[in-house]
N, C-alpha and C. Protein backbone atom coordinates (compact mmCIF):
# COMPACT_ATOMS: atom_id res chain seq x y z
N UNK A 1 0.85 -1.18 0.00
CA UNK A 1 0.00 0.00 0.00
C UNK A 1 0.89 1.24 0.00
N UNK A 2 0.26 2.20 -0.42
CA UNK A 2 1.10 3.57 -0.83
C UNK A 2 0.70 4.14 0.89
N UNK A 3 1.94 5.53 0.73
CA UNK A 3 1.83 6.15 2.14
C UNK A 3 0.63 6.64 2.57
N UNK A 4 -0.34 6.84 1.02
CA UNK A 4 -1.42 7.84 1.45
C UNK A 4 -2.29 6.89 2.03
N UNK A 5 -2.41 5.96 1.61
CA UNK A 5 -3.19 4.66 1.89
C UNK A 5 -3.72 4.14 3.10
N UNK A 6 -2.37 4.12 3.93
CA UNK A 6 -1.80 4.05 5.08
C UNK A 6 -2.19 4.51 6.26
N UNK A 7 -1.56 6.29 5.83
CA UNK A 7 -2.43 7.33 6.71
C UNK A 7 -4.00 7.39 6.87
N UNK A 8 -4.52 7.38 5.70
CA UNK A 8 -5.72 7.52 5.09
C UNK A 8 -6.70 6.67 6.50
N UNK A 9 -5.85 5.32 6.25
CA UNK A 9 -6.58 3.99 7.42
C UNK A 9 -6.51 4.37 8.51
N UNK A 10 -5.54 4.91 9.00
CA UNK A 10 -5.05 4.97 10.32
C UNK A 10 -5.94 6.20 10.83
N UNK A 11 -6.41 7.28 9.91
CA UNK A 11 -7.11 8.31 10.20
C UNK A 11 -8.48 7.78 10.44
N UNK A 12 -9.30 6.81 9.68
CA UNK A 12 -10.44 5.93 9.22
C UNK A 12 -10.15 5.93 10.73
N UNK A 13 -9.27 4.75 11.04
CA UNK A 13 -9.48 3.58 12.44
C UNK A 13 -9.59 4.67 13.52
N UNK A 14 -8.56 5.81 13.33
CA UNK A 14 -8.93 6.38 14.85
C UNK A 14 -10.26 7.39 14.74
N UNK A 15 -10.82 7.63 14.08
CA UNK A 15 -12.10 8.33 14.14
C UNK A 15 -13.09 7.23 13.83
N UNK A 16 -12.91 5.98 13.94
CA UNK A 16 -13.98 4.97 13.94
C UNK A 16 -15.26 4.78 14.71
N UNK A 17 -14.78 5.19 16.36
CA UNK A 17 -15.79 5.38 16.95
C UNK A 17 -16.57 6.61 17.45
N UNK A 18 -16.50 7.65 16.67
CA UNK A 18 -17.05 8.81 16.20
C UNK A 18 -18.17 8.58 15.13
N UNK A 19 -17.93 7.72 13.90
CA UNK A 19 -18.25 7.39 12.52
C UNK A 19 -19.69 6.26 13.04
N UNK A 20 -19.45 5.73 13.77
CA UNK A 20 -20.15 4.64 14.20
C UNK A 20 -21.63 5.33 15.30
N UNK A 21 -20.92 5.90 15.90
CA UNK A 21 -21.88 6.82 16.87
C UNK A 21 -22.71 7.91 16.30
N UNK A 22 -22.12 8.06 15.32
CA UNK A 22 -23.12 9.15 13.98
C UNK A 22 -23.89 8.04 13.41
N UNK A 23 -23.48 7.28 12.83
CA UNK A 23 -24.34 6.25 12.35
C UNK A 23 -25.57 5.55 13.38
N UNK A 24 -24.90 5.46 14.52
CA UNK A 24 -26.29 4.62 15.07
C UNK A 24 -27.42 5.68 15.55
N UNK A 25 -26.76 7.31 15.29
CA UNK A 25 -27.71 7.90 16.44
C UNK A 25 -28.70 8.35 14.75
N UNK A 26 -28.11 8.31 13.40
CA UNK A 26 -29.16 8.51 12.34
C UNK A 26 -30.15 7.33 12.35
N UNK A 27 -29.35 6.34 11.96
CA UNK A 27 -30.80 5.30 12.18
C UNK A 27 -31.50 4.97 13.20
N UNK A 28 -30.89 5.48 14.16
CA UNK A 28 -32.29 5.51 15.14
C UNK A 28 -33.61 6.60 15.31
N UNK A 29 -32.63 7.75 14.52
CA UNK A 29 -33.54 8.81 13.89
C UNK A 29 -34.46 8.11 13.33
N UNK A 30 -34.06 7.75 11.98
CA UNK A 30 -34.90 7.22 10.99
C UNK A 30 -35.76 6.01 11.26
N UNK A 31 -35.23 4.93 12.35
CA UNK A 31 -36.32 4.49 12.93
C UNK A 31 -37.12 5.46 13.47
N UNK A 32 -37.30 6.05 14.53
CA UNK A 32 -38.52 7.10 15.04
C UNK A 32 -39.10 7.37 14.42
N UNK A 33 -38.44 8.38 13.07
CA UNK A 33 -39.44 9.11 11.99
C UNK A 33 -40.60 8.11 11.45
N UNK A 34 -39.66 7.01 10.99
CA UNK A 34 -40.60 5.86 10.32
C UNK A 34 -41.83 5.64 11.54
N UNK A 35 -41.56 4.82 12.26
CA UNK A 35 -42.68 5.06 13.27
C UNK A 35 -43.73 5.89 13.88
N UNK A 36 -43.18 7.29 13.62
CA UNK A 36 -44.25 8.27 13.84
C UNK A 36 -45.16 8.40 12.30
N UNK A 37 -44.07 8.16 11.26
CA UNK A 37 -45.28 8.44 10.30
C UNK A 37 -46.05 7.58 9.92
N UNK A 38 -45.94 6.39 10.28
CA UNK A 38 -46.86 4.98 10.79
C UNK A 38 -47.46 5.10 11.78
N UNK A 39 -47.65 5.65 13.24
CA UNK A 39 -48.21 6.24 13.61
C UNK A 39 -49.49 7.29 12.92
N UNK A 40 -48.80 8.17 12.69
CA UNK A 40 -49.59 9.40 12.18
C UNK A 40 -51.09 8.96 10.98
N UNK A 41 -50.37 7.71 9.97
CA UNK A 41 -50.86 7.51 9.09
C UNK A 41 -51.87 6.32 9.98
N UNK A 42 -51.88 5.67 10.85
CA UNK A 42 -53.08 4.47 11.28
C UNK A 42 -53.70 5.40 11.57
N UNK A 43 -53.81 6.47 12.75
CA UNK A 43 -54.40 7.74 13.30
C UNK A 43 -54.94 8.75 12.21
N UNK A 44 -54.55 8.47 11.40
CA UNK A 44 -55.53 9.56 10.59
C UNK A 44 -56.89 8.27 9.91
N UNK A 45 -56.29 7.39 9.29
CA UNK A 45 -56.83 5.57 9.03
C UNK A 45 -57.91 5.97 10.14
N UNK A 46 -57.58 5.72 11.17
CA UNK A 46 -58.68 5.06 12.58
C UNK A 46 -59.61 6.62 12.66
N UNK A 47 -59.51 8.01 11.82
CA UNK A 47 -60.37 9.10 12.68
C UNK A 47 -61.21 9.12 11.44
N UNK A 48 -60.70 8.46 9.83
CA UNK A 48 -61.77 8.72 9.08
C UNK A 48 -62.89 7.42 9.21
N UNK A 49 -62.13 6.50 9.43
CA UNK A 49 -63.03 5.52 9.25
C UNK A 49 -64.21 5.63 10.54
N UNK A 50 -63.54 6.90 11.69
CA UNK A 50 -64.58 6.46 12.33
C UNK A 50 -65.35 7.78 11.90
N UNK A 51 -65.47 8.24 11.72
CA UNK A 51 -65.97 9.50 11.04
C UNK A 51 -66.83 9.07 10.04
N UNK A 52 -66.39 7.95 9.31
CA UNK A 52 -67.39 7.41 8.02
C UNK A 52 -68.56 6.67 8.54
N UNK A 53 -68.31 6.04 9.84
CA UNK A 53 -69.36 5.24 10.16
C UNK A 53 -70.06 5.84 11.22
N UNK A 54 -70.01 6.84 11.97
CA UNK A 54 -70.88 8.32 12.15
C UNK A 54 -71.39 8.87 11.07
N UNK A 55 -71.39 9.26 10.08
CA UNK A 55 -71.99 10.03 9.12
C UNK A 55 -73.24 8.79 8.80
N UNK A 56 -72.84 7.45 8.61
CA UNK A 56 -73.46 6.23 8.01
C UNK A 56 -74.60 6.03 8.89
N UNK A 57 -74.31 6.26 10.29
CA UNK A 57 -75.42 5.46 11.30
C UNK A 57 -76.76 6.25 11.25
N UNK A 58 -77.99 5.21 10.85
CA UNK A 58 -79.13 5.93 10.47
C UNK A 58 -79.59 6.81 11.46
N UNK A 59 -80.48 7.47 11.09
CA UNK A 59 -80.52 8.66 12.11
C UNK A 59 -81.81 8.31 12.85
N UNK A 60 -81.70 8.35 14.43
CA UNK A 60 -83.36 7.61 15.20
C UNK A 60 -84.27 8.56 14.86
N UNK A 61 -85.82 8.88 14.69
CA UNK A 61 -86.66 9.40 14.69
C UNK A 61 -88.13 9.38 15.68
N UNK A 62 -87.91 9.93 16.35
CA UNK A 62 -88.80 9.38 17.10
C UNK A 62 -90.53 10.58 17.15
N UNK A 63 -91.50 9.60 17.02
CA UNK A 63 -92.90 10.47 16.53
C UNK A 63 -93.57 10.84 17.88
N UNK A 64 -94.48 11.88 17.82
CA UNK A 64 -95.30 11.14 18.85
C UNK A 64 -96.55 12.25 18.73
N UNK A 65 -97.53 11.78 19.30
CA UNK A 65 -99.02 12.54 19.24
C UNK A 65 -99.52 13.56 19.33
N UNK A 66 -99.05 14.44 19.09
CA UNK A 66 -99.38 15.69 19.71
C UNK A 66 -100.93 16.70 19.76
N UNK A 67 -102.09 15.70 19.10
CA UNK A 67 -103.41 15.55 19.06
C UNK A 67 -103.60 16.82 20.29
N UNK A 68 -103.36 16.22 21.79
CA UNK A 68 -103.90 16.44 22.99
C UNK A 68 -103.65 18.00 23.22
N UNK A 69 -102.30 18.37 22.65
CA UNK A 69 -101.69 19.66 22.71
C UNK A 69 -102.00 20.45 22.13
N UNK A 70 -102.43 19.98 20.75
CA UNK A 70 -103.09 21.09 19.40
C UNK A 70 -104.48 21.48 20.41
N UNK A 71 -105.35 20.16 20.47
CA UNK A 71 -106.53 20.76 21.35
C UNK A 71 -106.74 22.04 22.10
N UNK A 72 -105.99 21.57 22.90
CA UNK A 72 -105.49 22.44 23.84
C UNK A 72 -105.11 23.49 23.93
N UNK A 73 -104.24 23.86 23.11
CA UNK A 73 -104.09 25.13 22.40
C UNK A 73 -104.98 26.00 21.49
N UNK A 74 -106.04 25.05 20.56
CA UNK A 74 -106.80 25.76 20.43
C UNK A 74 -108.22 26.14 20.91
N UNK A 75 -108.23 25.42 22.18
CA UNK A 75 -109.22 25.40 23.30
C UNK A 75 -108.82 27.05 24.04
N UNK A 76 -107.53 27.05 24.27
CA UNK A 76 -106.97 28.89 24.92
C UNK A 76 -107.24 30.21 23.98
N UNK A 77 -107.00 29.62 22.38
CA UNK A 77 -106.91 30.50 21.26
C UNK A 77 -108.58 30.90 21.19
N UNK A 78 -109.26 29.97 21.42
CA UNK A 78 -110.73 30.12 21.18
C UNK A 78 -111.49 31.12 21.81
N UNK A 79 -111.06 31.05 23.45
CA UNK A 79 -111.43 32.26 24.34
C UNK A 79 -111.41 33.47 24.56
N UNK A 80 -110.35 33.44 23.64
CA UNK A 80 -109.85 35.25 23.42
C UNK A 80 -110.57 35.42 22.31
């Protein structure tokens, strides 16, 4: 091997565990990121779908007689 070669390694080997400690602290970045945007993306997944099946659920209606009340009302309206 040539001199530059040499040095070159010896510079490599002693900043090795510098090189390595950059490396593990990015991919652990990039794990997180990945995970939050897997995260982010089920969570948006889980708010439409529930959102879709709220909009979907039929709507209750409930009736009722109001015969007794009309009367009644126009039993008061009548007197005046």
């Amino acid at each position: 091997m040539s001199q530059a070669k040499v040095d070159r390694y010896k510079q490599e080997k002693a900043n090795r565990k510098k090189t390595m400690a950059r490396e593990r602290r990015l991919h652990a970045l990039a794990v997180v990121c990945g995970w939050l945007v897997a995260i982010a993306i089920a969570g948006w997944a889980g708010v439409s779908a529930y959102h879709i099946y709220e909009n979907n659920k039929p709507v209750e209606t409930i009736y009722a007689d109001l015969g007794a009340i009309n009367d009644y009302m126009d039993s008061l309206n009548g007197e005046e």
